[in-house]
N, C-alpha and C. Protein backbone atom coordinates (compact mmCIF):
# COMPACT_ATOMS: atom_id res chain seq x y z
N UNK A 1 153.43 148.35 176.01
CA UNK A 1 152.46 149.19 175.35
C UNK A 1 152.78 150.65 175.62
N UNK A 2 152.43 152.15 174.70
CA UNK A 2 152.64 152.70 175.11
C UNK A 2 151.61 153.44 175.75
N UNK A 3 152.18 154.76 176.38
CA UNK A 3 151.40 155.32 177.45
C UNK A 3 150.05 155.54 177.13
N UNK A 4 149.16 155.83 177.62
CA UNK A 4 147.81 155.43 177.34
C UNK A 4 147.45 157.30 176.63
N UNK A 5 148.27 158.69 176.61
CA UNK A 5 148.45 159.56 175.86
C UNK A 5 148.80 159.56 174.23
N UNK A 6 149.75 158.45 174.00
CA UNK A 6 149.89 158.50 172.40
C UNK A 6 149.36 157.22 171.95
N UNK A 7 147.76 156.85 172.61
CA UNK A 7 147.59 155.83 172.01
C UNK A 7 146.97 156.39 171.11
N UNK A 8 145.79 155.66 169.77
CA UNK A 8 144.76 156.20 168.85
C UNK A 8 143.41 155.66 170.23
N UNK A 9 142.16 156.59 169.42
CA UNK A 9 141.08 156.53 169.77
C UNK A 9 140.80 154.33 169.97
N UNK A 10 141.37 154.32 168.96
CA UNK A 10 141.19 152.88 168.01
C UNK A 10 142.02 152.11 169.40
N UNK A 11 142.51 151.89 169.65
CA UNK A 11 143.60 151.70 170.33
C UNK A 11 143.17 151.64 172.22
N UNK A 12 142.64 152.46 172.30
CA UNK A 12 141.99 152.25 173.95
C UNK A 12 141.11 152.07 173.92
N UNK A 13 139.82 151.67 172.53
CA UNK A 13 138.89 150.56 173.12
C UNK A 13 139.16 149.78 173.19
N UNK A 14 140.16 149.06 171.69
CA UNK A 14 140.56 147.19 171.90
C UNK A 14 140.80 147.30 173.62
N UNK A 15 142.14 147.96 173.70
CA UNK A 15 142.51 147.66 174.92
C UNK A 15 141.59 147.59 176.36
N UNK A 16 140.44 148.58 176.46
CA UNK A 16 139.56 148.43 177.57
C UNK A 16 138.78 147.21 176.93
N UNK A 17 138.21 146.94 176.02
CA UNK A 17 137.28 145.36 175.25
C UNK A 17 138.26 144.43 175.86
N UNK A 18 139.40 144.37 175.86
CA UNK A 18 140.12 142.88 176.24
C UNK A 18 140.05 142.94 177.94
N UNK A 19 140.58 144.37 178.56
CA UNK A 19 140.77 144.26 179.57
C UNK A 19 139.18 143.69 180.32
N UNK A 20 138.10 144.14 180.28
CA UNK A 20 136.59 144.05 180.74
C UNK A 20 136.35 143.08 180.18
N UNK A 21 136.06 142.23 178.99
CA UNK A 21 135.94 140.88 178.69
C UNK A 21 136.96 139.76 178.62
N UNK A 22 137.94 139.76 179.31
CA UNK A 22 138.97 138.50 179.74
C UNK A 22 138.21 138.20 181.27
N UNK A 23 137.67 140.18 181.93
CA UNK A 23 137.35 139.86 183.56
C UNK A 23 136.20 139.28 183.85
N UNK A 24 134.77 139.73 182.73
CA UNK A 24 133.84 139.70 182.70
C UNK A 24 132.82 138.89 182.05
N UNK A 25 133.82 138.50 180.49
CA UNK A 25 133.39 137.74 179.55
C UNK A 25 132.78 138.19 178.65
N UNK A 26 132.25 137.97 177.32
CA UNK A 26 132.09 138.64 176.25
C UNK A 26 130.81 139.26 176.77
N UNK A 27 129.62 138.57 177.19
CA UNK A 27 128.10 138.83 177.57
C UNK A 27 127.68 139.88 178.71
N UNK A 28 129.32 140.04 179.06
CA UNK A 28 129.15 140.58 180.81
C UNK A 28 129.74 141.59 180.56
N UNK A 29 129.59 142.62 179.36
CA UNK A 29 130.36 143.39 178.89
C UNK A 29 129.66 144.50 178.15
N UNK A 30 129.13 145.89 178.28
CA UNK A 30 128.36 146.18 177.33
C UNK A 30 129.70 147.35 176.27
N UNK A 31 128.80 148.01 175.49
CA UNK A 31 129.72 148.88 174.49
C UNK A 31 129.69 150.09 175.54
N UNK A 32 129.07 150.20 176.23
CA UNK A 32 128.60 151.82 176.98
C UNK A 32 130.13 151.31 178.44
N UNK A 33 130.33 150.62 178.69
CA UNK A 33 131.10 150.41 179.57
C UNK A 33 132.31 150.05 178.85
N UNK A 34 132.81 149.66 177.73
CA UNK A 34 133.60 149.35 177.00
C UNK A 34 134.59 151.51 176.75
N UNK A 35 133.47 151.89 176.48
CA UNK A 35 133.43 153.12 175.74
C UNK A 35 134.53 153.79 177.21
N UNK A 36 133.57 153.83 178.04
CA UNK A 36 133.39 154.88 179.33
C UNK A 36 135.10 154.28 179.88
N UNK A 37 135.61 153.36 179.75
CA UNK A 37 136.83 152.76 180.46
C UNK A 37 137.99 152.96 179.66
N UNK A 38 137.53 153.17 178.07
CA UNK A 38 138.39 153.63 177.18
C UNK A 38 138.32 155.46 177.03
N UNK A 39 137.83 156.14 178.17
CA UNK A 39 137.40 157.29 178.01
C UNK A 39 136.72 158.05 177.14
N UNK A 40 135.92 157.15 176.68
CA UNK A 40 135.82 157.71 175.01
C UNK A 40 133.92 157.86 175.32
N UNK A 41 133.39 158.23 173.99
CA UNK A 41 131.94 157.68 174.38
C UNK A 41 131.99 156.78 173.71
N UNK A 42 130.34 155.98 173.67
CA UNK A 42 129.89 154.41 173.21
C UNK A 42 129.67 154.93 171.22
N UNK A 43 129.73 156.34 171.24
CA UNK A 43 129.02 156.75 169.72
C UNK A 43 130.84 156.36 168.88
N UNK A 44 131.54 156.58 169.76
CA UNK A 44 133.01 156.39 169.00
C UNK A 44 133.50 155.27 168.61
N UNK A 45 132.99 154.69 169.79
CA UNK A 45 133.19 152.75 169.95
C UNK A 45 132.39 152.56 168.61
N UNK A 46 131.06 153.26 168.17
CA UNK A 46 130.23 152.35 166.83
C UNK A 46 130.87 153.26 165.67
N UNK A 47 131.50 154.06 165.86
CA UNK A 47 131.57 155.01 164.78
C UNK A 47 132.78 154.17 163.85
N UNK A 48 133.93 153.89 164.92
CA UNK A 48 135.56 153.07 164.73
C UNK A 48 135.24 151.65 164.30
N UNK A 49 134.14 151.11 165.15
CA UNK A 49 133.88 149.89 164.86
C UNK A 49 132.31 149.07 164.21
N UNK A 50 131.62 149.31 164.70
CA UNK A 50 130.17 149.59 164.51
C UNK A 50 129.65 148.29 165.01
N UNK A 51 129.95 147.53 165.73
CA UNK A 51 129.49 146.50 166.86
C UNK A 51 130.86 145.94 167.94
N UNK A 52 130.29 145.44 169.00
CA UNK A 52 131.15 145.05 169.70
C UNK A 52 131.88 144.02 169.41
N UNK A 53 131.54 143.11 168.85
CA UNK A 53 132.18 142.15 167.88
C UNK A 53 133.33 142.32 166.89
N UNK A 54 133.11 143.23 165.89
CA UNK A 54 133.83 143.76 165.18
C UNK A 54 135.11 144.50 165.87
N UNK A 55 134.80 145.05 167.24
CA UNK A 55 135.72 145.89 168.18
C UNK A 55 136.66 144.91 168.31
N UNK A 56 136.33 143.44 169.09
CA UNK A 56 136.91 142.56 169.70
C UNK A 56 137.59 141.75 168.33
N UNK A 57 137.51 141.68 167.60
CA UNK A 57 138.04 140.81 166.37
C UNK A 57 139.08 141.34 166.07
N UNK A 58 138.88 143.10 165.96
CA UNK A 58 139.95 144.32 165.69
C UNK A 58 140.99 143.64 166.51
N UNK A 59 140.96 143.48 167.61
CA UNK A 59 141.88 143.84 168.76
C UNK A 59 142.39 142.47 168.66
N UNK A 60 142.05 141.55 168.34
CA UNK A 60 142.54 140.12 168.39
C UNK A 60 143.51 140.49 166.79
N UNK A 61 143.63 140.84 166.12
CA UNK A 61 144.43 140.90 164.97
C UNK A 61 145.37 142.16 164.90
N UNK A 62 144.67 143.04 165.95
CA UNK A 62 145.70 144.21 165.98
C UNK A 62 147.11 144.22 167.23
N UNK A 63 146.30 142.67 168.05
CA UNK A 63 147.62 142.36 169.23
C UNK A 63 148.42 141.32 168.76
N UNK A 64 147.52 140.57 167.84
CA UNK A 64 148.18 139.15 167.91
C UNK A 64 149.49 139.03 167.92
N UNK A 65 150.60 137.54 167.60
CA UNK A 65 151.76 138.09 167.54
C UNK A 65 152.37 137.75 166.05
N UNK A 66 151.30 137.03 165.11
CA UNK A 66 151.51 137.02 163.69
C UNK A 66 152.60 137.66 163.28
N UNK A 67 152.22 139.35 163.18
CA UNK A 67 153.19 140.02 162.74
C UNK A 67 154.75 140.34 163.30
N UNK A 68 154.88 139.80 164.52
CA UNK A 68 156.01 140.05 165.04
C UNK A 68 156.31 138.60 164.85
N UNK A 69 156.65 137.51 164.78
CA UNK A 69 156.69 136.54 164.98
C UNK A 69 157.04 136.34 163.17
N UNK A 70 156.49 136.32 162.35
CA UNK A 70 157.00 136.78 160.69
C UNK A 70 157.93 137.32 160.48
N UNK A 71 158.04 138.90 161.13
CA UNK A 71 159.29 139.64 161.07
C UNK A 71 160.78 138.79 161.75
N UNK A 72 160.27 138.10 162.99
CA UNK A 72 161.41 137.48 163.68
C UNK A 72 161.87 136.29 162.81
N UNK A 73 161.16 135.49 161.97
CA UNK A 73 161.17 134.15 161.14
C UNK A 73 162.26 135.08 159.82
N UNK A 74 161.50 135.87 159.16
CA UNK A 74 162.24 136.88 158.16
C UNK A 74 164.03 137.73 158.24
N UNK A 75 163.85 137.84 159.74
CA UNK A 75 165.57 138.77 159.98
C UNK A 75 166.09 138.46 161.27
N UNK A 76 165.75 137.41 161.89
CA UNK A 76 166.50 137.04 163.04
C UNK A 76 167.08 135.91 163.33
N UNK A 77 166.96 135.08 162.20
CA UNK A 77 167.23 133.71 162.60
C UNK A 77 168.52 133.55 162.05
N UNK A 78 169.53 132.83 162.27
CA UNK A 78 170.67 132.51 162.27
C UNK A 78 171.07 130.97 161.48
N UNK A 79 169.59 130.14 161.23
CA UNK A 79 170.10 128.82 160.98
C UNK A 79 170.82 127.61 161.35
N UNK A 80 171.06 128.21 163.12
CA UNK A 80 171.22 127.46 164.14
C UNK A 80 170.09 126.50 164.40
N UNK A 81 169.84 125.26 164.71
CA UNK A 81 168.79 124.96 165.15
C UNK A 81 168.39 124.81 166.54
N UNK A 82 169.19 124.96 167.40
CA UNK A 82 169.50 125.20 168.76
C UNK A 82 169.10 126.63 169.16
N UNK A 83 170.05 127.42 168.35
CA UNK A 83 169.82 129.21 168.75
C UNK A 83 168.59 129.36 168.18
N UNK A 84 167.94 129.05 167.22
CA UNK A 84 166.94 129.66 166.35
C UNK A 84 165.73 129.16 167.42
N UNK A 85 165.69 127.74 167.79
CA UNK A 85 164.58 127.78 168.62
C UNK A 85 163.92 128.12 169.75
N UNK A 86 165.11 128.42 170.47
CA UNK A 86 165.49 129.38 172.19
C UNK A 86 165.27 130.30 171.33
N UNK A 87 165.49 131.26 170.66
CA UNK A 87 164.71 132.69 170.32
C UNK A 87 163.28 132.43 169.90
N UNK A 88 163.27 131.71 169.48
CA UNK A 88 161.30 131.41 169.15
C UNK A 88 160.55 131.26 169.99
N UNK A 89 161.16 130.18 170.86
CA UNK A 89 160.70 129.67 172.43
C UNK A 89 160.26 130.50 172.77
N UNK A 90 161.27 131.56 173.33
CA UNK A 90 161.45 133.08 174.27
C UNK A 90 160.56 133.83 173.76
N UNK A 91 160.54 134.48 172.42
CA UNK A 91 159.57 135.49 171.66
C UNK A 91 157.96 134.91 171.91
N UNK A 92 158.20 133.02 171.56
CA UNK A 92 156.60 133.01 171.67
C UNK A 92 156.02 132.92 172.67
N UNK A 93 156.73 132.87 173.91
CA UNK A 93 156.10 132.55 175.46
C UNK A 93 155.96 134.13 175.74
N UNK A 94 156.64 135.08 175.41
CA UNK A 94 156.69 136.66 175.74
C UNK A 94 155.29 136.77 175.00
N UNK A 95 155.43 136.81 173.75
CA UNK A 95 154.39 137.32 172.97
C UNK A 95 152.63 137.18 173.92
N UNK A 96 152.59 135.14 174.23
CA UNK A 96 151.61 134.55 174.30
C UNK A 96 151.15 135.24 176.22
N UNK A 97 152.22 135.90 176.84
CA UNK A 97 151.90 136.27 178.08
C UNK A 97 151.67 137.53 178.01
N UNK A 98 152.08 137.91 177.04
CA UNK A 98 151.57 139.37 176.61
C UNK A 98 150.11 139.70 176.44
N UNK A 99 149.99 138.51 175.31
CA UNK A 99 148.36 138.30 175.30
C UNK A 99 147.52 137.27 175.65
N UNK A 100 147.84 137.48 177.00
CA UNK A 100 147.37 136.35 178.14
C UNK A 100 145.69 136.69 178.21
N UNK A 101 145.34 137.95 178.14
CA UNK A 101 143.88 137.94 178.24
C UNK A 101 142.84 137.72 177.06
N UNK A 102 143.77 138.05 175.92
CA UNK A 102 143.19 137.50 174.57
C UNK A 102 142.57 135.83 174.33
N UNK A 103 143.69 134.89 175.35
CA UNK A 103 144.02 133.95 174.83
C UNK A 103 142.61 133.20 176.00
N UNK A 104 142.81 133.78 177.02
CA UNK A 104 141.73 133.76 178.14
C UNK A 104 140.32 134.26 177.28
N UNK A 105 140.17 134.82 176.42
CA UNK A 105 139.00 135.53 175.98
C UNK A 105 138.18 134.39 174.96
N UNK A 106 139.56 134.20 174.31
CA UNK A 106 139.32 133.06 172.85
C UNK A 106 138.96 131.61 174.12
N UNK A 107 139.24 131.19 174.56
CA UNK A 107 138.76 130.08 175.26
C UNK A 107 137.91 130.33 175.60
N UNK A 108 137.41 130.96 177.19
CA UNK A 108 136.19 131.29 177.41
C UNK A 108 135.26 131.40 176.89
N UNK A 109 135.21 132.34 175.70
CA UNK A 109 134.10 133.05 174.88
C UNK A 109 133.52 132.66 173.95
N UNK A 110 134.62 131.47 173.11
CA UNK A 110 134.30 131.32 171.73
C UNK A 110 133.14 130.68 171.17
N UNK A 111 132.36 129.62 172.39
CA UNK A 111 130.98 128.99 172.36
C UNK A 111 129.55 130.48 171.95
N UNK A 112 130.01 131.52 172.43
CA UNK A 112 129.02 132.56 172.05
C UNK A 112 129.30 133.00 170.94
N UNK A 113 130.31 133.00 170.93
CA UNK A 113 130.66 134.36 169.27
C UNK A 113 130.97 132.60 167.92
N UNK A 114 129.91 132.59 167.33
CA UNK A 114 129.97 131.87 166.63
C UNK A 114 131.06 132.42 165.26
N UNK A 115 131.54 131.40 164.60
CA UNK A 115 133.22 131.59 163.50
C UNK A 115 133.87 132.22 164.58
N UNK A 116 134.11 132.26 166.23
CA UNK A 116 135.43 133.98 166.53
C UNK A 116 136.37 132.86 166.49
N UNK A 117 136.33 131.22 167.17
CA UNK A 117 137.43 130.31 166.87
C UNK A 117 138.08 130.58 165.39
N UNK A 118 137.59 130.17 164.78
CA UNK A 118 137.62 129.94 163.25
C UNK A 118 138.66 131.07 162.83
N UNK A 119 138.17 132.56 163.48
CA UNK A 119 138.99 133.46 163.60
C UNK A 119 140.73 133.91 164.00
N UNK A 120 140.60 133.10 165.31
CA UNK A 120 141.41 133.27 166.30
C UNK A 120 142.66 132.09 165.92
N UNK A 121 142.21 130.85 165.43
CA UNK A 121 142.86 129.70 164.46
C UNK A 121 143.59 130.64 163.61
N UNK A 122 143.59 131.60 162.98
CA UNK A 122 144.51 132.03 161.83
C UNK A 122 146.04 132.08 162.34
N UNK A 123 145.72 132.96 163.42
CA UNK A 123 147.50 133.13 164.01
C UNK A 123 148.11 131.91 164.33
N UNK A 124 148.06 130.69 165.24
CA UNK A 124 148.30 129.09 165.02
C UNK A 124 148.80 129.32 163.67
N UNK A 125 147.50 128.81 162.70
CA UNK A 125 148.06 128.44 161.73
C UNK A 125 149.22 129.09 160.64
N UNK A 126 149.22 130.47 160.98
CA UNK A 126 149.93 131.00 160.27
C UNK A 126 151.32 131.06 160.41
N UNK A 127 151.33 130.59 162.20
CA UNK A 127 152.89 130.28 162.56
C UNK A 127 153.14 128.59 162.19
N UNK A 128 152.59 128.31 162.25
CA UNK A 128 152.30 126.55 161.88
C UNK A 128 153.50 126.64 159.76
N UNK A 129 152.76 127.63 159.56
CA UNK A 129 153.13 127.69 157.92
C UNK A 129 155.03 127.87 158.22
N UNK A 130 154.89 129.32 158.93
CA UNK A 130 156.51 129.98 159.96
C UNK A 130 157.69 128.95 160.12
N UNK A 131 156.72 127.73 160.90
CA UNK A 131 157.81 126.74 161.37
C UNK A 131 157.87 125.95 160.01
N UNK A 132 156.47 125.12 159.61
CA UNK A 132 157.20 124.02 158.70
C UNK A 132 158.46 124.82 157.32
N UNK A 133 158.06 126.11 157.03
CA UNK A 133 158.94 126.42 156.48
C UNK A 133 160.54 126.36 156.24
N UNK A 134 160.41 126.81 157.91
CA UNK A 134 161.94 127.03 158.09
C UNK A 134 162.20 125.43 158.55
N UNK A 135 161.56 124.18 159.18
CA UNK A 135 161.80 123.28 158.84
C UNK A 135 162.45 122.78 157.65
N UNK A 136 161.86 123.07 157.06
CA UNK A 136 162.20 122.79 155.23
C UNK A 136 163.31 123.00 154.89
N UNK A 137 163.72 124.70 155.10
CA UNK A 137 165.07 125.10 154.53
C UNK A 137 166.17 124.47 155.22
N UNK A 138 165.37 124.06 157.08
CA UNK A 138 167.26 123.57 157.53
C UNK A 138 167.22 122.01 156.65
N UNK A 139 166.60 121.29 156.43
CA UNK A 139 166.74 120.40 156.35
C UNK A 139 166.95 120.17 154.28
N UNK A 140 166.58 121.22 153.99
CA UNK A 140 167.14 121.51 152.64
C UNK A 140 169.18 121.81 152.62
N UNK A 141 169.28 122.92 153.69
CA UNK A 141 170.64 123.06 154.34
C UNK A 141 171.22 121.90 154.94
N UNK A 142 170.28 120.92 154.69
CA UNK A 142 172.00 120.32 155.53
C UNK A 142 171.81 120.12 157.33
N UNK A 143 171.02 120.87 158.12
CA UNK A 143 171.30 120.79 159.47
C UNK A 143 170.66 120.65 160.43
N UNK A 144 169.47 119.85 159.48
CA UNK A 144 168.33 118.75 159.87
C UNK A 144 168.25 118.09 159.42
N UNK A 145 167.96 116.35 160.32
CA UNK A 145 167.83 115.09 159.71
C UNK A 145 166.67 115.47 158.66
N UNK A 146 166.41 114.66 157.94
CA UNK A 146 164.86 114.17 156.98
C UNK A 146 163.91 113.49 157.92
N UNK A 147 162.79 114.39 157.56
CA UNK A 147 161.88 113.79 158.78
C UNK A 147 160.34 114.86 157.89
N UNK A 148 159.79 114.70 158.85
CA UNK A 148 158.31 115.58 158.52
C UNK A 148 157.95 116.66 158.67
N UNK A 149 158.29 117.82 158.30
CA UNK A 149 158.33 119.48 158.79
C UNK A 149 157.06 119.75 159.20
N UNK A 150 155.94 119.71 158.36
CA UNK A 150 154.54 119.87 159.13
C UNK A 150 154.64 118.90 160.64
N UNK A 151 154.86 117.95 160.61
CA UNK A 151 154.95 116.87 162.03
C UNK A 151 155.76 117.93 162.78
N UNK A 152 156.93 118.06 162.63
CA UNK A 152 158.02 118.72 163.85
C UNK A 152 157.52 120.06 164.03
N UNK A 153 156.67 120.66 163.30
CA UNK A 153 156.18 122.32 163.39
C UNK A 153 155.26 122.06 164.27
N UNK A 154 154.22 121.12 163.94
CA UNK A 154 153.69 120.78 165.07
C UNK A 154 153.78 120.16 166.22
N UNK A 155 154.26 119.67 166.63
CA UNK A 155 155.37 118.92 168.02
C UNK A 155 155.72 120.46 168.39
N UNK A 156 156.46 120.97 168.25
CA UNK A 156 157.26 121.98 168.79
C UNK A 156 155.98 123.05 169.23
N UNK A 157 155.11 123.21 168.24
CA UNK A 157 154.10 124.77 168.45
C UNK A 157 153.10 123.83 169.42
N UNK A 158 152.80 122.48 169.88
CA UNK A 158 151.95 121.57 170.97
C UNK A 158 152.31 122.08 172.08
N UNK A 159 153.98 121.79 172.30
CA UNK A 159 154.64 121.53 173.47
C UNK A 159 155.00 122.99 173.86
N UNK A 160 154.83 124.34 172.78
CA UNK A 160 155.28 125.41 173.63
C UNK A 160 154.09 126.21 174.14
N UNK A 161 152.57 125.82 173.36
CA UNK A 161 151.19 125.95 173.74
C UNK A 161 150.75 125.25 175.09
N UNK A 162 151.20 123.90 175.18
CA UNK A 162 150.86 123.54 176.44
C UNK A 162 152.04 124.08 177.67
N UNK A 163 152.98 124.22 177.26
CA UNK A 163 153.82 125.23 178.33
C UNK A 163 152.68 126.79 178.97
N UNK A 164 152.55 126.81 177.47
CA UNK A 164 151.44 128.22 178.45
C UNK A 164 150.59 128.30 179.04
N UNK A 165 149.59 127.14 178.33
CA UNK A 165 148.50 126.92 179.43
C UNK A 165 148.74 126.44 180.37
N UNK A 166 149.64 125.35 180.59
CA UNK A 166 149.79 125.22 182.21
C UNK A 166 149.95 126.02 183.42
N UNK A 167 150.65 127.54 182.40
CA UNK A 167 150.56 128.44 183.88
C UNK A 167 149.48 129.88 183.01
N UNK A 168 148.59 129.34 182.59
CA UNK A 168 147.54 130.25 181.78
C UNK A 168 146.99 131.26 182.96
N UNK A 169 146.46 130.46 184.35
CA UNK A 169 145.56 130.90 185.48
C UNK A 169 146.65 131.71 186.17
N UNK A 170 147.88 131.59 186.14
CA UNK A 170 148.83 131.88 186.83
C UNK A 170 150.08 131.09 188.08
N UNK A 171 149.17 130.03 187.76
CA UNK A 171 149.55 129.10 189.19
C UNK A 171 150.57 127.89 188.24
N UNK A 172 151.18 127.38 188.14
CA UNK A 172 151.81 126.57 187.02
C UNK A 172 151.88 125.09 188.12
N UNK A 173 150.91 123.86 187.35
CA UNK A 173 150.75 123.01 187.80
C UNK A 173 152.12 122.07 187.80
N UNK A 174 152.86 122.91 187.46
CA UNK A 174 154.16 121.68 187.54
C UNK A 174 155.41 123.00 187.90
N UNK A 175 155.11 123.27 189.34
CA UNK A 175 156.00 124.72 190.14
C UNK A 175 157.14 124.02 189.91
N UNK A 176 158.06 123.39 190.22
CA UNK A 176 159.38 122.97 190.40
C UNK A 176 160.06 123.29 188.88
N UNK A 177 159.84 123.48 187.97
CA UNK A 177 160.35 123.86 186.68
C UNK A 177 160.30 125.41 186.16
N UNK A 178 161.04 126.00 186.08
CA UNK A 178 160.80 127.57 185.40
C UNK A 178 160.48 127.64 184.01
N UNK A 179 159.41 128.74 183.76
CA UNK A 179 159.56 128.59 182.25
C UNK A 179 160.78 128.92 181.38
N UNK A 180 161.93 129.46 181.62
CA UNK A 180 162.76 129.12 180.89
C UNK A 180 163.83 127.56 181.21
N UNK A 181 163.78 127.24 182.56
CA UNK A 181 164.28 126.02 182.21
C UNK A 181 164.03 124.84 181.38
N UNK A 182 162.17 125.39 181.32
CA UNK A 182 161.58 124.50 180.40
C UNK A 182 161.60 124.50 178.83
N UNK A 183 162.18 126.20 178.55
CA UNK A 183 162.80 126.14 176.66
C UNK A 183 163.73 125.93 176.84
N UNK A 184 165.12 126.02 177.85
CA UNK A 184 165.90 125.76 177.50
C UNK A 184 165.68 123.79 177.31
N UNK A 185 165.51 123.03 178.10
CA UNK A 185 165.62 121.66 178.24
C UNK A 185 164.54 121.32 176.97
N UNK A 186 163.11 121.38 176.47
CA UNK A 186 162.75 121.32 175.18
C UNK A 186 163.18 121.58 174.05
N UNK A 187 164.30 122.60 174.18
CA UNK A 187 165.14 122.98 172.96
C UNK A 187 165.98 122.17 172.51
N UNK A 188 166.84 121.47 173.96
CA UNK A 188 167.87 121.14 174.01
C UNK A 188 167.58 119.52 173.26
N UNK A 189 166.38 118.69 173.60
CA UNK A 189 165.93 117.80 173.39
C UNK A 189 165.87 117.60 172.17
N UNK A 190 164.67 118.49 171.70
CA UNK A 190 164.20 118.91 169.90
C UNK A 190 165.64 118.61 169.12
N UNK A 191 166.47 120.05 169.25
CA UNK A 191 167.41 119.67 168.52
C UNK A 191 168.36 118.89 168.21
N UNK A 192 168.59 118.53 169.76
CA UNK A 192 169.51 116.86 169.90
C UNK A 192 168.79 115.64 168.80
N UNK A 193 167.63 115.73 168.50
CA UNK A 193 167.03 114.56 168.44
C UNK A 193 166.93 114.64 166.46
N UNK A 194 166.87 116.33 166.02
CA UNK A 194 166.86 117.13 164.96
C UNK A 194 168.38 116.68 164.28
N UNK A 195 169.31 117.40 164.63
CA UNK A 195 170.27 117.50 163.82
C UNK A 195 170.99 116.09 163.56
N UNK A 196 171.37 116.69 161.98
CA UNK A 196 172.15 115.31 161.64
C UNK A 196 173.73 114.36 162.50
C-alpha cells in the first residue's frame, strides 16, 4: 500500500474501517472513531460515504482482488497448465493475505450486515467465471483432458480457500507443510491428473 501521504481522503477511511472492524467487529466500531484513526473528521466519513456500511462495502470492492486477478487471467498466462496455476496459486494466496482482515471481517460480521455475504460472494464468483474459462480454452487447446471446467474451477478455488483458512488465525493447523510447498505439491497433482 502506499504511504499513508499520497493516499485519497477515500482511501484512509476504508483502510482505518477494515483495520478497527477486523479488531473490533462491525458493532464495536463507531464512524466518529473510524473518522478520528483515518485522521479525518466523522462529517467526511458521511460526506464520501454517507453510512458506515456503505464505507465498508466501498472498501471490500476497492481491495478486493477481482481486479488484479482479471488482469493476471487477461496478460499473464502462458497456457502452461502447470506454470499457469503456480502463478494463480501464488497471486491468490498473496492477494487473500493481503486481505486477511477483509476476509476476517466477511466471516465474523456477515450475520449483522444483512445481503454484505451476498456482497462479498461476487469476487468467488467472479474468479469462479476466471477459472472455468480458462478451463475451457486449455481444454479447447488441446492441453487438458475433457472433463468439467465449472467442477475443476471449483476443486482448485476449494482447495486454495481452504489453504487459507487453515492459517486464517495465523497459527496453520497442519505446521509441517509451507504454504508454498503446499502450491507447489497441489499444482503438481491438479495438473498431473489434468493434462492429456
Amino acid at each position: 500500500m502506499s504511504s499513508s501521504k499520497s493516499l485519497t481522503s477515500s482511501e484512509k477511511l476504508m483502510i482505518a474501517a477494515i483495520d478497527l472492524i477486523a479488531e473490533r467487529g462491525y458493532n464495536g466500531v463507531t464512524t466518529q472513531e473510524i473518522a478520528t484513526a483515518a485522521g479525518l473528521s466523522e462529517k467526511t466519513l458521511f460526506r464520501h460515504f454517507g453510512s458506515k456500511r456503505n464505507l465498508l462495502e466501498s472498501a471490500f470492492d476497492r481491495f478486493h482482488y477481482t481486479e488484479e486477478l482479471t488482469k493476471l487471467f487477461a496478460e499473464k498466462l502462458t497456457w502452461d497448465l502447470r506454470e499457469d496455476l503456480l502463478l494463480i496459486s501464488r497471486t491468490y494466496h498473496e492477494m487473500m493475505n493481503r486481505n486477511r482482515k477483509m476476509i476476517l471481517i466477511s466471516i465474523k460480521d456477515e450475520a449483522h450486515l444483512p445481503g454484505f455475504r451476498e456482497r462479498t460472494q461476487k469476487h468467488p464468483r467472479q474468479l469462479m467465471v476466471l477459472f472455468t474459462d480458462y478451463f475451457k480454452e486449455m481444454g479447447k487447446k488441446g492441453k487438458m483432458i475433457q472433463t468439467n471446467p465449472e467442477a475443476q474451477a471449483t476443486a482448485f478455488m476449494v482447495m486454495n480457500f481452504g489453504a487459507f483458512l487453515n492459517d486464517l488465525d495465523g497459527t496453520s493447523n497442519f505446521s509441517g507443510i509451507s504454504l508454498d510447498a503446499f502450491i507447489k505439491e497441489s499444482v503438481e497433482v491438479f495438473a498431473r491428473g489434468l493434462t492429456p
